[in-house]
C-alpha atoms as a PDB file:
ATOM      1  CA  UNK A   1       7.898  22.372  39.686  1.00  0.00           C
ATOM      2  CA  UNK A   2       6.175  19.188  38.750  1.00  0.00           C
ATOM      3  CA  UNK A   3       4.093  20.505  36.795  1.00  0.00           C
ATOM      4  CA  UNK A   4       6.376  22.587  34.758  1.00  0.00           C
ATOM      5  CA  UNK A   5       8.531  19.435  34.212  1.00  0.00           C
ATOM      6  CA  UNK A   6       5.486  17.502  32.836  1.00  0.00           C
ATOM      7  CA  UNK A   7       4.340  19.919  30.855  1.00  0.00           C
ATOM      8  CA  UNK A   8       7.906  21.065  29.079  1.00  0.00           C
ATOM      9  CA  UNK A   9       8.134  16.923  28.411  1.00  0.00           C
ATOM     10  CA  UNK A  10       4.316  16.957  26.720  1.00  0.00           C
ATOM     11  CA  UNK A  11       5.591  19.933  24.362  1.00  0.00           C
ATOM     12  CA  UNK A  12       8.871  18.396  23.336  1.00  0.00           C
ATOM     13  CA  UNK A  13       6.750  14.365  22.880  1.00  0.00           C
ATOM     14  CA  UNK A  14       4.449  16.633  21.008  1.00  0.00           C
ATOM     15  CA  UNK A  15       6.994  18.135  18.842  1.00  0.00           C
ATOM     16  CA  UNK A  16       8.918  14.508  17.894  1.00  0.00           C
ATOM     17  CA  UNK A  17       5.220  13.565  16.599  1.00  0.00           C
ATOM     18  CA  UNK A  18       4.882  16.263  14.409  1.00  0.00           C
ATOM     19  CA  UNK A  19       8.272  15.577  13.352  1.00  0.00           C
ATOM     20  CA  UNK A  20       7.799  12.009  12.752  1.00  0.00           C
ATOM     21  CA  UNK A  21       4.791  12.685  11.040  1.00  0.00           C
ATOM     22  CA  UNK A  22       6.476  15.141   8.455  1.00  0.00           C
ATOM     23  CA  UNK A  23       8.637  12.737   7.903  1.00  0.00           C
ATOM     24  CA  UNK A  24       6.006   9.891   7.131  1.00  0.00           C
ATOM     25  CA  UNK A  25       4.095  12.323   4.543  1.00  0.00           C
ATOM     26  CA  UNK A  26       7.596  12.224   2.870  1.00  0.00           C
ATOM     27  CA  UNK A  27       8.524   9.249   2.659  1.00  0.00           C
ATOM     28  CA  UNK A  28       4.841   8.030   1.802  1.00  0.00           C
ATOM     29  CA  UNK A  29       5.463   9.539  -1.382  1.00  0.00           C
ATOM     30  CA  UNK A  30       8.120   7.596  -2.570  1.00  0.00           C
ATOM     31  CA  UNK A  31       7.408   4.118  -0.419  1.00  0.00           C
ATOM     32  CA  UNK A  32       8.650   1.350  -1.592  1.00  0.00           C
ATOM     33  CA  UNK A  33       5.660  -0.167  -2.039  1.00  0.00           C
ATOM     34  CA  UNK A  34       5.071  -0.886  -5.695  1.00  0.00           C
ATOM     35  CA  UNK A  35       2.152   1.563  -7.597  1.00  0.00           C
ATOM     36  CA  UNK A  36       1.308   0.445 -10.630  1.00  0.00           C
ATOM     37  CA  UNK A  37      -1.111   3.026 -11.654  1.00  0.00           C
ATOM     38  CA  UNK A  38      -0.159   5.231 -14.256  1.00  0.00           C
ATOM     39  CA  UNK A  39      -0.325   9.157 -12.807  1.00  0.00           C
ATOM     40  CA  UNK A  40      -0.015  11.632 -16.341  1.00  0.00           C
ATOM     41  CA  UNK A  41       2.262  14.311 -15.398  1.00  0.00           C
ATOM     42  CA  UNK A  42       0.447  17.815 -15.322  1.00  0.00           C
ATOM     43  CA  UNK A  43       1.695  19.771 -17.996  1.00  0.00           C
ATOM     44  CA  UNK A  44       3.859  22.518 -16.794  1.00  0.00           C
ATOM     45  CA  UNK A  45       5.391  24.236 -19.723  1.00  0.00           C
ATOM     46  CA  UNK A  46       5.939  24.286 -23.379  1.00  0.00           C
ATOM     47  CA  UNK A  47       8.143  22.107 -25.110  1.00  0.00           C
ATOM     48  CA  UNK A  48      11.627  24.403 -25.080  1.00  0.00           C
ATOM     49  CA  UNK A  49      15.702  24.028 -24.139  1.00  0.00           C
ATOM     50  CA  UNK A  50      15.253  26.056 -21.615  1.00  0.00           C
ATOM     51  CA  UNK A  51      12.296  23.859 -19.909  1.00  0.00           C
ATOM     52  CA  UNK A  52      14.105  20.216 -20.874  1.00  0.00           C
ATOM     53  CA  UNK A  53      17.017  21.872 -18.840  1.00  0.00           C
ATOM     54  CA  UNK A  54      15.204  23.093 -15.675  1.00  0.00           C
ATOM     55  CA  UNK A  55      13.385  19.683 -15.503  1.00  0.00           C
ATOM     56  CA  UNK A  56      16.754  18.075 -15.515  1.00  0.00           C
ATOM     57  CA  UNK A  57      18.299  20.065 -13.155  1.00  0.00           C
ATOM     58  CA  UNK A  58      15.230  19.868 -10.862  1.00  0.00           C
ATOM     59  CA  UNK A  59      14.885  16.167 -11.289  1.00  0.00           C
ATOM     60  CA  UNK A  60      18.643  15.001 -10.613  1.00  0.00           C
ATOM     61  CA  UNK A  61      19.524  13.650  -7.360  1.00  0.00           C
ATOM     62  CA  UNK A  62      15.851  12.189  -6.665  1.00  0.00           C
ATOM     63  CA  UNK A  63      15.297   8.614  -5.522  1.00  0.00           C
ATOM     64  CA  UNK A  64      14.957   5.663  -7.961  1.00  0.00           C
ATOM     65  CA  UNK A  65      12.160   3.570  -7.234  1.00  0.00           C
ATOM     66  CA  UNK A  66      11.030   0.829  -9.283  1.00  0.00           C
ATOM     67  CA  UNK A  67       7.268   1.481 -11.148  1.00  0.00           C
ATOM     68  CA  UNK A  68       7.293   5.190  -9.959  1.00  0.00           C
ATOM     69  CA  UNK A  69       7.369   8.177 -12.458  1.00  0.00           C
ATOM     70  CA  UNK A  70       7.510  11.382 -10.281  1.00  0.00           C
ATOM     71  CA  UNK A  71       7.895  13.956  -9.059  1.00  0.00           C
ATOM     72  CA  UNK A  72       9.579  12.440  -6.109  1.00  0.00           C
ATOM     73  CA  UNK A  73      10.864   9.301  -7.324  1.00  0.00           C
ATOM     74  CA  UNK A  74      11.160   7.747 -10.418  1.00  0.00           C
ATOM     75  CA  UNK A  75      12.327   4.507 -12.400  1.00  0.00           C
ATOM     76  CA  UNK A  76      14.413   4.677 -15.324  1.00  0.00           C
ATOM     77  CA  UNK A  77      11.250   4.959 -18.308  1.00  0.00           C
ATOM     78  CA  UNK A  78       9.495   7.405 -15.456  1.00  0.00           C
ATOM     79  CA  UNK A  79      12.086   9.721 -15.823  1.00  0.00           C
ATOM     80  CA  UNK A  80      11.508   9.913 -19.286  1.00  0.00           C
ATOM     81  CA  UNK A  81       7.837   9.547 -19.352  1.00  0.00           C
ATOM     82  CA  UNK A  82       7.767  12.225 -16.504  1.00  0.00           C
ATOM     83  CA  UNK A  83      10.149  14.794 -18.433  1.00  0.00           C
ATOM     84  CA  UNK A  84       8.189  14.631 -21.789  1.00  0.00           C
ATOM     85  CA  UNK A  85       4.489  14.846 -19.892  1.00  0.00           C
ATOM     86  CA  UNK A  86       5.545  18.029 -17.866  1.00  0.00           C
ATOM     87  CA  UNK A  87       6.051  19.874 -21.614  1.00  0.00           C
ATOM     88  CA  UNK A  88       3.073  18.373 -22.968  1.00  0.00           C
ATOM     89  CA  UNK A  89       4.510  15.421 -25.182  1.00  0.00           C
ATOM     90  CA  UNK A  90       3.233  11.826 -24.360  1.00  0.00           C
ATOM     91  CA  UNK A  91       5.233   9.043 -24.617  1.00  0.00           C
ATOM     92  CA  UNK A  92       4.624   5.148 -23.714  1.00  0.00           C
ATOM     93  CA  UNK A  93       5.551   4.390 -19.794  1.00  0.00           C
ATOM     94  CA  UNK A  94       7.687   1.571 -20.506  1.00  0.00           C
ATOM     95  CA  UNK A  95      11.034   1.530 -21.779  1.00  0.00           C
ATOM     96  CA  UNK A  96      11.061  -1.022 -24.681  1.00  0.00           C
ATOM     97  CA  UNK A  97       7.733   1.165 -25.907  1.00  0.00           C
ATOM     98  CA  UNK A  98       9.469   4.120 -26.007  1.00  0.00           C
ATOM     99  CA  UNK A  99      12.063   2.549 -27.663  1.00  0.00           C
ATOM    100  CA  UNK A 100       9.314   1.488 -30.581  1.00  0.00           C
ATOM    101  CA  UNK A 101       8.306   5.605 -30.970  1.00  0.00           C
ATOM    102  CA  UNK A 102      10.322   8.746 -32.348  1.00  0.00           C
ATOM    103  CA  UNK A 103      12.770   8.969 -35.119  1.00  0.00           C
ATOM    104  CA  UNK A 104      15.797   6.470 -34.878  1.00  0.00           C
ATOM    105  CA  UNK A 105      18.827   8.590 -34.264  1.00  0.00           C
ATOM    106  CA  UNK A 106      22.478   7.885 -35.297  1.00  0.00           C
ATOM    107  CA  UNK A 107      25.251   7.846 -32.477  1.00  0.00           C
ATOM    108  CA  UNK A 108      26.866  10.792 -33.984  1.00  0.00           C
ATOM    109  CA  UNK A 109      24.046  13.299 -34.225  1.00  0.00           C
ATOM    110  CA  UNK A 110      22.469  12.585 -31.121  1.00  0.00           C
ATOM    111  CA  UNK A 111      21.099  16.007 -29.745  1.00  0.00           C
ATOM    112  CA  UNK A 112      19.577  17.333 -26.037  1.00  0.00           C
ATOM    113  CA  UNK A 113      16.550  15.451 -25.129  1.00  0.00           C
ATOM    114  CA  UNK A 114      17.265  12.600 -27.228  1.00  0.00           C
ATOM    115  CA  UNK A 115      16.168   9.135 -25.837  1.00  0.00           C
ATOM    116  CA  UNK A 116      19.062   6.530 -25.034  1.00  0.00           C
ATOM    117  CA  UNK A 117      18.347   3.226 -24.729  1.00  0.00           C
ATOM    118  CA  UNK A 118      20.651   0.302 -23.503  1.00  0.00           C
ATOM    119  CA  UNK A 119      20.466  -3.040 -22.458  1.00  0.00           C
ATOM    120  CA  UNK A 120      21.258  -3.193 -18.488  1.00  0.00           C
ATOM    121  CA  UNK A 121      20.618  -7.142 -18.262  1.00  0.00           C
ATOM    122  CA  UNK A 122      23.165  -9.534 -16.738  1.00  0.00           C
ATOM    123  CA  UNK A 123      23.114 -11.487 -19.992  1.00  0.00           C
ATOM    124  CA  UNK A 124      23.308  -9.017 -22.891  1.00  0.00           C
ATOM    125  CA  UNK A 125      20.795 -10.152 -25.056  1.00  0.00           C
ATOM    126  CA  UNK A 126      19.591  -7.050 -27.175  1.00  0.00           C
ATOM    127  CA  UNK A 127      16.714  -6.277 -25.662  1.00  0.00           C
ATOM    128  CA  UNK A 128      15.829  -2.720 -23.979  1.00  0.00           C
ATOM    129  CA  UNK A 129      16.258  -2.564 -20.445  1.00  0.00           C
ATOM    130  CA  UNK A 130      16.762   0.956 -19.514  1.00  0.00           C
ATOM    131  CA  UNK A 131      16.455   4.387 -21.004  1.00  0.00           C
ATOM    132  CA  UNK A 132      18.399   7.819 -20.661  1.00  0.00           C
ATOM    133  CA  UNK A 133      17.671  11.552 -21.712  1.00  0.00           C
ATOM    134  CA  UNK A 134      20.551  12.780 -23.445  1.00  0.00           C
ATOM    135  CA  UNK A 135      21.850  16.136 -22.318  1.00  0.00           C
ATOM    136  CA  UNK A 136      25.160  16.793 -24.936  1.00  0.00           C
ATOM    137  CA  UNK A 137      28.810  16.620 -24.299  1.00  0.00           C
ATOM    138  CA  UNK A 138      28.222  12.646 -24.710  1.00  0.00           C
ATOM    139  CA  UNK A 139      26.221  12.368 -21.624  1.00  0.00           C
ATOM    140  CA  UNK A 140      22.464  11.572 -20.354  1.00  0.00           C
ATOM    141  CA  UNK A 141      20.490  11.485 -17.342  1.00  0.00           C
ATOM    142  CA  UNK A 142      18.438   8.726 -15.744  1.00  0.00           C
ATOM    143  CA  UNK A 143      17.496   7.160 -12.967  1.00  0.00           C
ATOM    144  CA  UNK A 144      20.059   4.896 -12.584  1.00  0.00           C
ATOM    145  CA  UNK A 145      19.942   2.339  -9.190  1.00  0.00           C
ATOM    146  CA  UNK A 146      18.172   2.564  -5.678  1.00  0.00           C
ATOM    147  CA  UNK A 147      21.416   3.794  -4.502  1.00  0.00           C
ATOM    148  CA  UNK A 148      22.166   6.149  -6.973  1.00  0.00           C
ATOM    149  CA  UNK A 149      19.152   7.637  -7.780  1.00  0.00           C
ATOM    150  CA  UNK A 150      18.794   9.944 -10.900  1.00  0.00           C
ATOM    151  CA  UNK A 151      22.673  10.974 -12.083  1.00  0.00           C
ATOM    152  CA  UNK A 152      24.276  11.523 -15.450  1.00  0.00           C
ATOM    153  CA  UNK A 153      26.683   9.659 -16.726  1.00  0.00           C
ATOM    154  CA  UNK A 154      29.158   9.348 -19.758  1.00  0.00           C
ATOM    155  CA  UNK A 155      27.680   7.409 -22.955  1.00  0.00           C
ATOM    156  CA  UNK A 156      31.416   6.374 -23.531  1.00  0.00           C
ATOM    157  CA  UNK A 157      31.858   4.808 -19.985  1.00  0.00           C
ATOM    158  CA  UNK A 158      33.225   0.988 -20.773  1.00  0.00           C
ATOM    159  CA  UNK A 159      29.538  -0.092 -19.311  1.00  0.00           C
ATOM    160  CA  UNK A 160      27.008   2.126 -21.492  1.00  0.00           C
ATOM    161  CA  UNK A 161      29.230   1.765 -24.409  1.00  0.00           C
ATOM    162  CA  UNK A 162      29.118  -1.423 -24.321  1.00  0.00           C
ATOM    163  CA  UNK A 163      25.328  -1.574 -23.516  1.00  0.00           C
ATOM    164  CA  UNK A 164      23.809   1.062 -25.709  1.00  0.00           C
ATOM    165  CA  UNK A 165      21.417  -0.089 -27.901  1.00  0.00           C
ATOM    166  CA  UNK A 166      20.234   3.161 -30.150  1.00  0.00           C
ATOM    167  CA  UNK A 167      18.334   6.179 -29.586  1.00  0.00           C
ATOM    168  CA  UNK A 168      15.535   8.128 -30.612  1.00  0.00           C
ATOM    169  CA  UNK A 169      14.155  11.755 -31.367  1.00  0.00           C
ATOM    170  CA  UNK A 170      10.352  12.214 -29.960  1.00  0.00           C
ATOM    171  CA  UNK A 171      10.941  15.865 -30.346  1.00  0.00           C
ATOM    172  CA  UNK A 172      13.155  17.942 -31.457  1.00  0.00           C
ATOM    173  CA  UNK A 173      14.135  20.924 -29.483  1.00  0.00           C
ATOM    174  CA  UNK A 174      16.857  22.663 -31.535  1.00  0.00           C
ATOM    175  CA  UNK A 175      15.359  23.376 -35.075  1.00  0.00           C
ATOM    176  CA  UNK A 176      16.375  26.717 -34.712  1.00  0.00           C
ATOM    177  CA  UNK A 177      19.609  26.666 -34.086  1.00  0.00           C
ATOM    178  CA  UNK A 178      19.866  23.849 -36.616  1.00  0.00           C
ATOM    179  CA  UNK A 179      18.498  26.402 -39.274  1.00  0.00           C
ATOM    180  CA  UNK A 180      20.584  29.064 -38.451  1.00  0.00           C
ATOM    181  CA  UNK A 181      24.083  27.060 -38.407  1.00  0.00           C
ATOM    182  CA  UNK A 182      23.356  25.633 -41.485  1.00  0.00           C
ATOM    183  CA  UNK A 183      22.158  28.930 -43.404  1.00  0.00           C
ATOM    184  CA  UNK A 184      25.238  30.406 -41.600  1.00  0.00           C
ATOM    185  CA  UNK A 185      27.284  27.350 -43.225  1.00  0.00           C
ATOM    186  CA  UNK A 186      25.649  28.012 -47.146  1.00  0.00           C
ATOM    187  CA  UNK A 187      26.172  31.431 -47.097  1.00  0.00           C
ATOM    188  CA  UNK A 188      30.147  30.880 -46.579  1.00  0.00           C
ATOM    189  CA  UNK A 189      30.235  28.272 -49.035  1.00  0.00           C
ATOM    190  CA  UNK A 190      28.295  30.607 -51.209  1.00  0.00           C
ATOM    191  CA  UNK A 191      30.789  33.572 -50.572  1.00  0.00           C
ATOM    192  CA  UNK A 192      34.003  31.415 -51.116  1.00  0.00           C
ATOM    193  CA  UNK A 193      32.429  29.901 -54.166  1.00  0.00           C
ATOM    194  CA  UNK A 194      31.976  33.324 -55.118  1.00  0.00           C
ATOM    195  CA  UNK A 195      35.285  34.740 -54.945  1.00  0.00           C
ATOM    196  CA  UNK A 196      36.685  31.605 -56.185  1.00  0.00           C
ATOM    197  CA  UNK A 197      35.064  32.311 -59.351  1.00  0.00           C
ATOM    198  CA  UNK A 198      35.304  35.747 -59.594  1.00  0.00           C
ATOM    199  CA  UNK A 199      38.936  35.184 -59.303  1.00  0.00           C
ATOM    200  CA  UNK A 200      39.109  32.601 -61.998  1.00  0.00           C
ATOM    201  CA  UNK A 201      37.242  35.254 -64.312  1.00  0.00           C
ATOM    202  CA  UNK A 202      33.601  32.809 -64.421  1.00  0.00           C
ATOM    203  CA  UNK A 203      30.312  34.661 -64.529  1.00  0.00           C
ATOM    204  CA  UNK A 204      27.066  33.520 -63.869  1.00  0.00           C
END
């Protein structure tokens, strides 16, 4: 009876370590011990909408953690810099450098996968502190606190408003649809430019 007793406790001790050490492989990943080494991404599929959006829904919910950049954790710029590797595009790993790259975008034509940068700082003082993906609808992802993690959030919130410093275009993942909206929008300004004239009697 002993025996059975001593052995049933060795299986369950045995089973808490395996546990235990499941749960320090983890964790180990995303420690919050500071790595400063730079790990590239490994490229995981072409640069597309359809890719940008599985890597955002794939990525949201996932620790912050200062200096990381994935694929368990990430910092604000890792995000980014993690996003754009996994399709192949390299950006700089730092915020403010990513800020320096791309096409400056206005406000109002700000499109999915855009950069957004604003200036988190208790002092606002103009200078980039943090960086967002845009995703439309006048929101972006990023990695936001340690206690949020990665979450999206409104560009028109009182605080990012207030904060947002620009945004730029390292790639642009809609030319099609661009294309076709706007040849869609000539050829009806062609056709009611044509039966406005043909109505007025002008020939061409």
């Amino acid at each position: 009876m002993r025996m059975k007793i001593q052995r049933g406790w060795m299986i369950y001790l045995k089973k808490i370590k395996i546990t235990l050490a499941i749960f320090a492989l983890f964790f180990s990943a995303c420690s919050s011990k500071y790595d400063y080494t730079i790990h590239k991404p490994k490229v995981l599929y072409k640069p597309s909408l359809a890719a940008l959006d599985k890597l955002n829904k794939r990525n949201l919910g996932k620790r912050y953690v200062w200096a990381e950049e994935g694929p368990y954790c990430f910092d604000c710029s890792g995000l980014t810099y993690f996003t754009y590797g996994t399709m192949g595009i390299e950006i700089p790993r730092v915020a403010k450098e990513q800020f320096r790259v791309g096409t400056p975008i206005p406000k109002s034509q700000l499109q999915k996968g855009d950069l957004v940068f604003f200036d988190t700082g208790k002092y606002f003082t103009g200078k980039v502190t943090h960086v967002g993906i845009y995703i439309g609808d006048g929101k972006f992802e990023h990695a936001s606190t340690s206690k949020k993690g990665v979450i999206i959030s409104s560009l028109n919130s009182p605080y990012y408003k207030r904060r947002y410093l620009g945004a730029r275009r390292i790639y642009n993942f809609t030319p099609y649809y661009q294309n076709r909206f706007y040849t869609q929008e000539r050829k009806e300004q062609s056709n009611q430019s044509s039966s406005l004239s043909y109505m007025s009697g002008d020939t061409f």
